[in-house]
Protein backbone atom coordinates (compact mmCIF):
# COMPACT_ATOMS: atom_id res chain seq x y z
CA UNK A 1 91.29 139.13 106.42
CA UNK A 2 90.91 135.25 106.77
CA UNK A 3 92.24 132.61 104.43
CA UNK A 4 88.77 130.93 104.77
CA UNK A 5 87.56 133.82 103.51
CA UNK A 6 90.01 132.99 100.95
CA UNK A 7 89.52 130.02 100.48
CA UNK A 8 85.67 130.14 100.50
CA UNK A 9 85.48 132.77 97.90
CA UNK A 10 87.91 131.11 95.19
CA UNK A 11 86.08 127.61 96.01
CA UNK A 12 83.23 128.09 93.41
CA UNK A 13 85.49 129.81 90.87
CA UNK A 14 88.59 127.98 91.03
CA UNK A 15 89.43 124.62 88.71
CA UNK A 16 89.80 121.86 91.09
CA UNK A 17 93.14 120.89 90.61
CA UNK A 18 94.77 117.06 90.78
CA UNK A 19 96.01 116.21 94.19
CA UNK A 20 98.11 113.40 92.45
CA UNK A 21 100.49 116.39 91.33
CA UNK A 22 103.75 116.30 93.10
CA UNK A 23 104.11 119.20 95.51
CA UNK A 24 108.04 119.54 94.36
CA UNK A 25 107.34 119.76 90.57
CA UNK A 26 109.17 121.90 88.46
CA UNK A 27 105.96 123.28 86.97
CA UNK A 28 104.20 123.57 90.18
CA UNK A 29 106.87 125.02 91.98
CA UNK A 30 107.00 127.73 88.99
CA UNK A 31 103.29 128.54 88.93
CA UNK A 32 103.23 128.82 92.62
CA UNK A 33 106.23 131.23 92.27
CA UNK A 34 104.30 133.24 89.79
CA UNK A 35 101.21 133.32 91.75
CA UNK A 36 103.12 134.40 95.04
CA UNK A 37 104.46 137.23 92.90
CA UNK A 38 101.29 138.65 91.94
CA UNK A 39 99.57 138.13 95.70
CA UNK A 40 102.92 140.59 96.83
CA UNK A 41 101.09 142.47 94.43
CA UNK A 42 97.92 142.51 96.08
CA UNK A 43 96.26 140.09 93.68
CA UNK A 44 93.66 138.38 95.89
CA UNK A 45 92.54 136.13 93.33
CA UNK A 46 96.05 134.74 92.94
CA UNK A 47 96.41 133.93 96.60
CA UNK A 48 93.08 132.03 96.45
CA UNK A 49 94.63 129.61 94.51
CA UNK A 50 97.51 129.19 96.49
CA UNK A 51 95.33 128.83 99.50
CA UNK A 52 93.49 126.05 97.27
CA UNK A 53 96.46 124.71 96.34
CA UNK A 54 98.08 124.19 100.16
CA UNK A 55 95.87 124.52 102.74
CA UNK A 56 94.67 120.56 103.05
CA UNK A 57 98.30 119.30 103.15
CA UNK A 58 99.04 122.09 105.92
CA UNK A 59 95.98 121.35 107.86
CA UNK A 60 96.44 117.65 107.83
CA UNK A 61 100.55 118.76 109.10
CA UNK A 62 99.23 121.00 112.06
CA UNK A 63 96.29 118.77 112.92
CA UNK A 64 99.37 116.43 113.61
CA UNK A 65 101.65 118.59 115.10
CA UNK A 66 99.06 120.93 117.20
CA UNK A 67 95.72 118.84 117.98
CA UNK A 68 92.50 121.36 117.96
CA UNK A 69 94.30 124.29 117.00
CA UNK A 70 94.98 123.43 113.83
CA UNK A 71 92.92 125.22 112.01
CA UNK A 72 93.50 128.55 113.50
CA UNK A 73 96.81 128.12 112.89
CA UNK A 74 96.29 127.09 109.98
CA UNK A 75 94.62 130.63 108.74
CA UNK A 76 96.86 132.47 110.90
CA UNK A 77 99.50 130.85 108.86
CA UNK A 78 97.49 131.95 105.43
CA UNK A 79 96.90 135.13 107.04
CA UNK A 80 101.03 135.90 107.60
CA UNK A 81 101.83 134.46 104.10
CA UNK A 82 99.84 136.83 102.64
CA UNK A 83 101.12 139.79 104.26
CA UNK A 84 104.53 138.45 104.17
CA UNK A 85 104.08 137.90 100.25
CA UNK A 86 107.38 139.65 99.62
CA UNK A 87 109.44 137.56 102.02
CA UNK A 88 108.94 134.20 99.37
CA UNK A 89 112.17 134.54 96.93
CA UNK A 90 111.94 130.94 95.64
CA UNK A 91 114.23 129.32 96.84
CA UNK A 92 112.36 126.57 97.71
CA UNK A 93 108.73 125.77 97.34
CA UNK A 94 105.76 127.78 98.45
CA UNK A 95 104.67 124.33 100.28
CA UNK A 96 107.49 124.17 102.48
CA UNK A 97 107.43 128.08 102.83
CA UNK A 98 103.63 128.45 103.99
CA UNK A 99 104.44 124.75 106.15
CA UNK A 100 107.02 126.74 107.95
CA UNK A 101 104.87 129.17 108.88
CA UNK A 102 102.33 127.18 110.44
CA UNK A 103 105.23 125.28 112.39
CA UNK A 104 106.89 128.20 113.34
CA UNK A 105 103.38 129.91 114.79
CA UNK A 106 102.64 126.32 116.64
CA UNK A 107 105.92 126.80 118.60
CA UNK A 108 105.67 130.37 118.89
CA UNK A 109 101.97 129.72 120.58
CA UNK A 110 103.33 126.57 122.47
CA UNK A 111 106.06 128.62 124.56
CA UNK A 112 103.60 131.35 124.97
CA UNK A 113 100.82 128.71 126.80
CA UNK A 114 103.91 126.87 128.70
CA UNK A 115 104.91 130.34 129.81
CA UNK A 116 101.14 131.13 131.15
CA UNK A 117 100.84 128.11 132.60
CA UNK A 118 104.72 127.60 133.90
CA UNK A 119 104.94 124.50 132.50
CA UNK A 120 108.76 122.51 132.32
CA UNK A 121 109.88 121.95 129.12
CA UNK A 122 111.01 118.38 129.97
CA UNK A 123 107.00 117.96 129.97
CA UNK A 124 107.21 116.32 126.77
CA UNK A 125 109.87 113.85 127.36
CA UNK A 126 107.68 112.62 130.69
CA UNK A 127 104.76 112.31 128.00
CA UNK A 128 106.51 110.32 126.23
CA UNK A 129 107.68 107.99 128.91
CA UNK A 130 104.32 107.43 130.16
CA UNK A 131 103.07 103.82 130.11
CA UNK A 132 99.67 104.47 130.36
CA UNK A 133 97.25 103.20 127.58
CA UNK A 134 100.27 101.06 125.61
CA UNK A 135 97.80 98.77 124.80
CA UNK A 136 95.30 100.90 123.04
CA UNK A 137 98.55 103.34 121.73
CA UNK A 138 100.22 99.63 119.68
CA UNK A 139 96.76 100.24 117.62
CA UNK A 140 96.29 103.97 117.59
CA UNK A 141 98.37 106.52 115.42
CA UNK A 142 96.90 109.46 116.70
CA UNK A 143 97.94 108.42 120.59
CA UNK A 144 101.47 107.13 119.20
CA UNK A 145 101.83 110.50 118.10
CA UNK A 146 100.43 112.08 120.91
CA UNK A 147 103.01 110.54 123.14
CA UNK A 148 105.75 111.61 121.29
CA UNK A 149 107.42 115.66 121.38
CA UNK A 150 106.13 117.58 118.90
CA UNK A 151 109.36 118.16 117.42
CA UNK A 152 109.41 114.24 116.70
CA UNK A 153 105.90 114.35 116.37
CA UNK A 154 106.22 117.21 113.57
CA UNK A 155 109.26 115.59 112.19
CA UNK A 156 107.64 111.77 111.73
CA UNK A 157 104.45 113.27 109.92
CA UNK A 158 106.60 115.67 107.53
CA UNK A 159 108.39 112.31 106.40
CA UNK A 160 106.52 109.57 107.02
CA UNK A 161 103.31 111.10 106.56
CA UNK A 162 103.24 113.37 104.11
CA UNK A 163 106.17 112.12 102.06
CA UNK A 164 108.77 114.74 102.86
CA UNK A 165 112.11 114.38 102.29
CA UNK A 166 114.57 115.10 105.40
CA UNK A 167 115.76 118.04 103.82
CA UNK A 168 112.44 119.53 103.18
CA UNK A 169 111.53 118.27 106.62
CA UNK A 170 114.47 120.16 108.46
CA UNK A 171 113.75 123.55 106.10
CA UNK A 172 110.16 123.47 107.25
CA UNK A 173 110.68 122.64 111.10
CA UNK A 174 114.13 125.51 110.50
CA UNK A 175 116.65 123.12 111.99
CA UNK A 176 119.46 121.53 110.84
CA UNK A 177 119.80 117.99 108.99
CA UNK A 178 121.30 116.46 111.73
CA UNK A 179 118.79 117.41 114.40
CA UNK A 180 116.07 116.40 111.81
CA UNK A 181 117.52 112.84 111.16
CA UNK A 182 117.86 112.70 115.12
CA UNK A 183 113.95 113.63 115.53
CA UNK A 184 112.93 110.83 113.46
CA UNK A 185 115.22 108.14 114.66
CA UNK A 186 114.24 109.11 118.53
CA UNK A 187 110.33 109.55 117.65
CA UNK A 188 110.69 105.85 115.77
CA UNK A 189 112.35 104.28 118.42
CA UNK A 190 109.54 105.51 120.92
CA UNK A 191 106.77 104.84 118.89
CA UNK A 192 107.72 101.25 118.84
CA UNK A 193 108.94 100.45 121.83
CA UNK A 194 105.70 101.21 122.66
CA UNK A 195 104.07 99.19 120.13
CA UNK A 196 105.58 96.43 121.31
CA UNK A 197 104.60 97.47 124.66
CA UNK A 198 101.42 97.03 123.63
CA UNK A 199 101.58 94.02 121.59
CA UNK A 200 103.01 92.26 125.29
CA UNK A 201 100.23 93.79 127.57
């Protein structure tokens, strides 16, 4: 079971519905709640629409956060939430749910690769570090963010980005405020010292 297939299937039945919606609605977050109830149901046509509903902003996160394996995450991500249909109680919103599940899979497949392939985790901090291609990073957002961890990476494009607020930001990434606020300050202060690394080359 795929969420492409999903999201395929629903594609020519579904109402297109208004990206300019805000993701944190009280109305949105309700329907979504409603709709995840009936997909722990087995309602297939109900998770459609959730897939509808979430799966550009998630894509767009991963694509971020992960590179070229963001869209298998992406599905795998789809795939979990709906077999974990039953875990969602609510509490917050299905967006920063199903979000959390694609983080959580990026770091779970992450560890796995640095295991295979014995990689240091202070790997990311020497990436970061790296002087290499300032010039072209001052005018490139995709190699700013490449040069950053992914945690900061993650934590910049859930804020910045996409508009998240820290506390949705640290409830997606599942750490605290603290570490969150820390993420961005560290990824912001890298990301222009080496703009103006570039701007002086």
């Amino acid at each position: 079971m795929s969420a492409s297939h999903f999201s395929s299937a629903a594609a020519s039945r579904a109402p297109r519905l208004p990206r300019s919606a805000p993701l944190r609605e009280k109305g949105r977050a309700d329907e979504d709640w409603a709709l995840n109830q009936r997909v722990a149901g087995g309602d297939r046509a109900a998770f459609q629409l959730l897939v509808l509903r979430h799966e550009g902003r998630l894509r767009a996160f991963l694509a971020r956060a992960a590179g070229c394996d963001a869209d298998d995450l992406a599905q795998e991500a789809f795939v979990r939430a709906w077999q974990r249909a039953g875990d969602f109680r609510g509490q917050g919103s299905y967006a920063a749910w199903i979000m959390g599940i694609g983080w959580r899979l990026f770091l779970d497949q992450r560890r796995t690769a640095q295991r295979r392939e014995g990689l240091a985790q202070g790997d990311d901090v020497a990436t970061a570090t790296d002087p290499r291609g300032a010039s072209d990073a001052a005018i490139d957002a995709d190699r700013l963010l490449g040069a950053l961890s992914p945690q900061e990476r993650a934590a910049l494009t859930l804020c910045f980005g996409h508009g998240w607020s820290h506390g949705d930001a640290a409830e997606i990434m599942g750490v605290p405020l603290g570490t969150l606020k820390s993420l961005v300050l560290r990824g912001r202060a890298k990301a222009q010292k080496m703009i103006g690394e570039g701007a002086d080359a």
